[in-house]
C-alpha atoms as a PDB file:
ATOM      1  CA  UNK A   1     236.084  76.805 -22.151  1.00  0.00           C
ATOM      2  CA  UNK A   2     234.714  76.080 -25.858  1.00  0.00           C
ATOM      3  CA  UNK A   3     231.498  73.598 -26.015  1.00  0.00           C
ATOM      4  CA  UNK A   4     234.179  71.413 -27.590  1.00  0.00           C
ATOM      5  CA  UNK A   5     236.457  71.530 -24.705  1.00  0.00           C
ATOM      6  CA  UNK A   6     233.206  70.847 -22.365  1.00  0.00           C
ATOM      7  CA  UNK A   7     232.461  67.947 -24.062  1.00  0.00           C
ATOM      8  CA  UNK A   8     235.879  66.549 -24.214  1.00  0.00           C
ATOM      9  CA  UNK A   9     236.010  67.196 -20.647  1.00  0.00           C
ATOM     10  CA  UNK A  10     232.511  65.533 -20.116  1.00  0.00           C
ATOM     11  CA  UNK A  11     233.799  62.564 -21.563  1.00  0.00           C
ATOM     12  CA  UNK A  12     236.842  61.442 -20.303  1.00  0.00           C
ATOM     13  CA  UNK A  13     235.384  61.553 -17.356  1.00  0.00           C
ATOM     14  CA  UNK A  14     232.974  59.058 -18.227  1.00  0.00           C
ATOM     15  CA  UNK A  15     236.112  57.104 -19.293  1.00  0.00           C
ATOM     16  CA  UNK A  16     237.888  57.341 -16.371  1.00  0.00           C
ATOM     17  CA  UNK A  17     234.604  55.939 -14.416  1.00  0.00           C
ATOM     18  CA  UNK A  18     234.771  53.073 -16.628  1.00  0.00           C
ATOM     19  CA  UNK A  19     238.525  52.587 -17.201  1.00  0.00           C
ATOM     20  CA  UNK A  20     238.325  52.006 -13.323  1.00  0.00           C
ATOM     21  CA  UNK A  21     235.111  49.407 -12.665  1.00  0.00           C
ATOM     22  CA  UNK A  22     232.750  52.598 -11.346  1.00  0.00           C
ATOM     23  CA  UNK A  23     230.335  50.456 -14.098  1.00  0.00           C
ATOM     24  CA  UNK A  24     230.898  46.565 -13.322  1.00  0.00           C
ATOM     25  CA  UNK A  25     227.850  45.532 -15.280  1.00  0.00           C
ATOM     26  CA  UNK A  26     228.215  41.730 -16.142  1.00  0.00           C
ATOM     27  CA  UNK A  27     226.875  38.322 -17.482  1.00  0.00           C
ATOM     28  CA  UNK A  28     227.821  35.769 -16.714  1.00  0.00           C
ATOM     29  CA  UNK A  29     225.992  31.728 -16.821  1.00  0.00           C
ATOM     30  CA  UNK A  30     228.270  28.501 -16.071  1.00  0.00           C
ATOM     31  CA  UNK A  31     226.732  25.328 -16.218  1.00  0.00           C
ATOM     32  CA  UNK A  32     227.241  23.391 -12.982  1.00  0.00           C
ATOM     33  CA  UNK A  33     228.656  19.874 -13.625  1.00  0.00           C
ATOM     34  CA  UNK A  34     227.414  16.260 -11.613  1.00  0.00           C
ATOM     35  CA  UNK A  35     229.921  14.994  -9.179  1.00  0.00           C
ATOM     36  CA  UNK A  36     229.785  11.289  -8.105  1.00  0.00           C
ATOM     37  CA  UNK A  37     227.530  11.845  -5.602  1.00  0.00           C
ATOM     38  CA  UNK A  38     225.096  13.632  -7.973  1.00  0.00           C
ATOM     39  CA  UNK A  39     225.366  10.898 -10.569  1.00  0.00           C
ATOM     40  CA  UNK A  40     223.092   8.885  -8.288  1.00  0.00           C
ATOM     41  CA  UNK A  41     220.609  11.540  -8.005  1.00  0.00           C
ATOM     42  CA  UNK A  42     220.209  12.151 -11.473  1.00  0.00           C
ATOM     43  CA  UNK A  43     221.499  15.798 -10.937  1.00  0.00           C
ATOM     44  CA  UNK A  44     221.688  19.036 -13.466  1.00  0.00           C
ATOM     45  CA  UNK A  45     222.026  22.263 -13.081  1.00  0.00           C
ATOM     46  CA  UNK A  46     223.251  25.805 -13.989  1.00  0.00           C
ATOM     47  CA  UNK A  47     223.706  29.111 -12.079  1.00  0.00           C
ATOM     48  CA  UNK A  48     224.678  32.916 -13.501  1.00  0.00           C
ATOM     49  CA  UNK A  49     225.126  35.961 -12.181  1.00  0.00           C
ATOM     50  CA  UNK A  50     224.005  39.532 -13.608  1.00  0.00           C
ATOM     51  CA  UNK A  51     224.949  43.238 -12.892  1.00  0.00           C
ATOM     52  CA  UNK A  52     223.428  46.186 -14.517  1.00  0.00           C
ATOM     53  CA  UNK A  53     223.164  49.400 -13.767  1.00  0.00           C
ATOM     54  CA  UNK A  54     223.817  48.492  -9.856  1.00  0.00           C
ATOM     55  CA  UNK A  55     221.014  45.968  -9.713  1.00  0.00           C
ATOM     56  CA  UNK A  56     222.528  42.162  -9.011  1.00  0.00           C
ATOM     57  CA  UNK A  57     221.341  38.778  -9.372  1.00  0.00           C
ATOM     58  CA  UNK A  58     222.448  35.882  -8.301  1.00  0.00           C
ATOM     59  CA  UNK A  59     220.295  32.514  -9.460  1.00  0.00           C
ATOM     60  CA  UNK A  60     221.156  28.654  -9.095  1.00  0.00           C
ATOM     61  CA  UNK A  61     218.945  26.079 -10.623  1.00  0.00           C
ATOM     62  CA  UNK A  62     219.021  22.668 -10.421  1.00  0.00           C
ATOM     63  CA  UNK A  63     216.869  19.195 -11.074  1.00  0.00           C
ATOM     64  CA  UNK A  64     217.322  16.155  -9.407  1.00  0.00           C
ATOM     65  CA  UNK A  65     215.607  13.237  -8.451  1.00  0.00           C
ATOM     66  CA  UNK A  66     214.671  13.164  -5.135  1.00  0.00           C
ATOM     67  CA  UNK A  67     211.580  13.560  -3.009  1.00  0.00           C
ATOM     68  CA  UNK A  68     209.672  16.823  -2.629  1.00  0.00           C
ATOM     69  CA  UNK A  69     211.175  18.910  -0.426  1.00  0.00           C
ATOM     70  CA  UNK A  70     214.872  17.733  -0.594  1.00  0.00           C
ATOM     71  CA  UNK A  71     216.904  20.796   0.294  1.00  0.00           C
ATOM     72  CA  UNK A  72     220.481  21.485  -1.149  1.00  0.00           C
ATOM     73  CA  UNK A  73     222.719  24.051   0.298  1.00  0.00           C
ATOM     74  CA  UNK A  74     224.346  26.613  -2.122  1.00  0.00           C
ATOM     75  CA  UNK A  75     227.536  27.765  -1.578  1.00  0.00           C
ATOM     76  CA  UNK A  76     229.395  30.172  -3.795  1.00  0.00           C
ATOM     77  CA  UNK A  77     233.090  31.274  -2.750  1.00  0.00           C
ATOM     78  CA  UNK A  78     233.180  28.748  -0.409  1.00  0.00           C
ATOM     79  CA  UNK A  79     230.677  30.750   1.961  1.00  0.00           C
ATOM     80  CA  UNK A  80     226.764  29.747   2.000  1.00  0.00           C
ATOM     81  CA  UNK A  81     224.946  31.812   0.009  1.00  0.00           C
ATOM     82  CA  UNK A  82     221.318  30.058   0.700  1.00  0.00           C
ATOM     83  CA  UNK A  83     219.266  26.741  -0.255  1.00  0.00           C
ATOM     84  CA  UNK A  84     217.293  25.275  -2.677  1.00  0.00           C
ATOM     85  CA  UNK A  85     214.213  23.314  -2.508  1.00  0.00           C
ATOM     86  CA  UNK A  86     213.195  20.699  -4.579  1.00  0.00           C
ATOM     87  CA  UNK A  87     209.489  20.423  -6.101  1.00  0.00           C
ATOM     88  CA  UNK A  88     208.479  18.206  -9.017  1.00  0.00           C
ATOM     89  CA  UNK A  89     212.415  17.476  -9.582  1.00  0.00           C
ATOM     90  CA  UNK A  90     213.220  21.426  -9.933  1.00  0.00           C
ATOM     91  CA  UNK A  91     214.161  23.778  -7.799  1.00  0.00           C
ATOM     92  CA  UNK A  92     215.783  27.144  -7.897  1.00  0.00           C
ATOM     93  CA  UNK A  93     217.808  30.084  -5.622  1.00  0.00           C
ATOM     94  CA  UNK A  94     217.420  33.079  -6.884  1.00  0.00           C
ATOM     95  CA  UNK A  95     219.245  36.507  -4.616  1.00  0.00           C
ATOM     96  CA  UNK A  96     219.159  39.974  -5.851  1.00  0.00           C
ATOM     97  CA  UNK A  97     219.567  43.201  -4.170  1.00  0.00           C
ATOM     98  CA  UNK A  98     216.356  44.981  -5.334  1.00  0.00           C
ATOM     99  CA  UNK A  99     212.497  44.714  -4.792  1.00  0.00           C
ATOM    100  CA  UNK A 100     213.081  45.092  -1.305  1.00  0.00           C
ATOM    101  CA  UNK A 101     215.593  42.160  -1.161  1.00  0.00           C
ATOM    102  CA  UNK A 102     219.646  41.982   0.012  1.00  0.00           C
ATOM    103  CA  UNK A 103     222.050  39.903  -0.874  1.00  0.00           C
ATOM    104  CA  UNK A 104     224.406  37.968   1.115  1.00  0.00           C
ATOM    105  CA  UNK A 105     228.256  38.854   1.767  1.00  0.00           C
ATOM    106  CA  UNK A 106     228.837  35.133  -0.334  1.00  0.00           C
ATOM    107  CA  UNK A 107     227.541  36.702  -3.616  1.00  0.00           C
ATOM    108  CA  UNK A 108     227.985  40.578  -3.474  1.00  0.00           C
ATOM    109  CA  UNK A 109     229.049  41.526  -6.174  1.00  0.00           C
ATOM    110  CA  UNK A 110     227.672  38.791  -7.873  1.00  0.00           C
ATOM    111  CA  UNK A 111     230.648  39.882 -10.710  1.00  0.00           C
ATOM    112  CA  UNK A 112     232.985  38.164  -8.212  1.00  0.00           C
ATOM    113  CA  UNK A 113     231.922  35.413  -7.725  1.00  0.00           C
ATOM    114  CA  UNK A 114     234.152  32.156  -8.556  1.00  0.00           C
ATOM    115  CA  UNK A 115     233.575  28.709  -7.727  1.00  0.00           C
ATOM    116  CA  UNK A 116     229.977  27.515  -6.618  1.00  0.00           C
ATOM    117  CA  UNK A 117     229.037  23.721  -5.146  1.00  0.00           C
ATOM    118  CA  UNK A 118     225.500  22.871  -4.236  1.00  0.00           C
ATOM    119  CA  UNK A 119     225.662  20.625  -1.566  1.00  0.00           C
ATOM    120  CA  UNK A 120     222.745  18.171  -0.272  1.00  0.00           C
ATOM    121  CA  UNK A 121     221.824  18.325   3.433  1.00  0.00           C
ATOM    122  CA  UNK A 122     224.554  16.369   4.726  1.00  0.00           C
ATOM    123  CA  UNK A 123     227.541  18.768   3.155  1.00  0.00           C
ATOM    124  CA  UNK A 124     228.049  16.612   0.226  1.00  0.00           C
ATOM    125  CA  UNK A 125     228.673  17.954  -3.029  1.00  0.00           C
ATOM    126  CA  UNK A 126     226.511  16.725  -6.027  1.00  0.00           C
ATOM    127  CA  UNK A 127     227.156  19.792  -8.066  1.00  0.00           C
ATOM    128  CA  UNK A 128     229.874  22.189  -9.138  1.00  0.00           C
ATOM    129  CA  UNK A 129     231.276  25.107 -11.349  1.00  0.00           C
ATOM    130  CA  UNK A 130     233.002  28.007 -11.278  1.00  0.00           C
ATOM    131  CA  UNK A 131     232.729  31.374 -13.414  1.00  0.00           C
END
């Protein structure tokens, strides 16, 4: 085989791994709209997912007017993916499968994930989006 050859070779194969999602590397930020419930809480918020290179992230964030400590329940394809708790009118989720952490079966891979719906402690939606 010819260096030429080798490096044809070399690099169809490195199509082929991409041609079929070996590299699923993705970005991806939906903003997550108020639903009537929310309205009342003064609600916001936006949530995005990230792949690179194997490392995921998964991160809601929200404000809303409620007391310290409020906590919402995140769900993303219909399966709980963890909660959020609210300090100074913020609060955040944020799941990745590095630095020592896992993520859930709900967000992995985060490049699949549809629909997500925040929930407050009672199961009723006050935000929602989908990717």
């Amino acid at each position: 085989m010819t260096m030429n050859t080798r490096f044809l070779v070399a690099a169809l194969g490195m199509a082929s791994l991409f041609s079929t999602g070996a590299f699923a590397d993705c970005r991806k930020r939906t903003a997550l709209r108020s639903t009537a419930a929310g309205a009342g809480l003064d609600v916001s918020g936006q949530a995005e997912v990230r792949e690179q290179g194997g490392r995921q992230k998964f991160k809601v964030s929200m404000d809303a007017r409620v007391a310290n400590g409020a906590t919402f329940i995140v769900l993303a394809n219909g399966a709980a993916a963890g909660t959020i708790t609210i300090v100074a009118g913020d609060g955040e989720l944020e799941l990745k499968n590095y630095d020592g952490q896992t993520l859930p079966s709900a967000v992995n891979p985060v490049c699949t994930v549809g629909p997500v719906v925040v929930t407050d402690a009672n199961g009723v939606a006050v935000l929602s989006g989908s990717f």
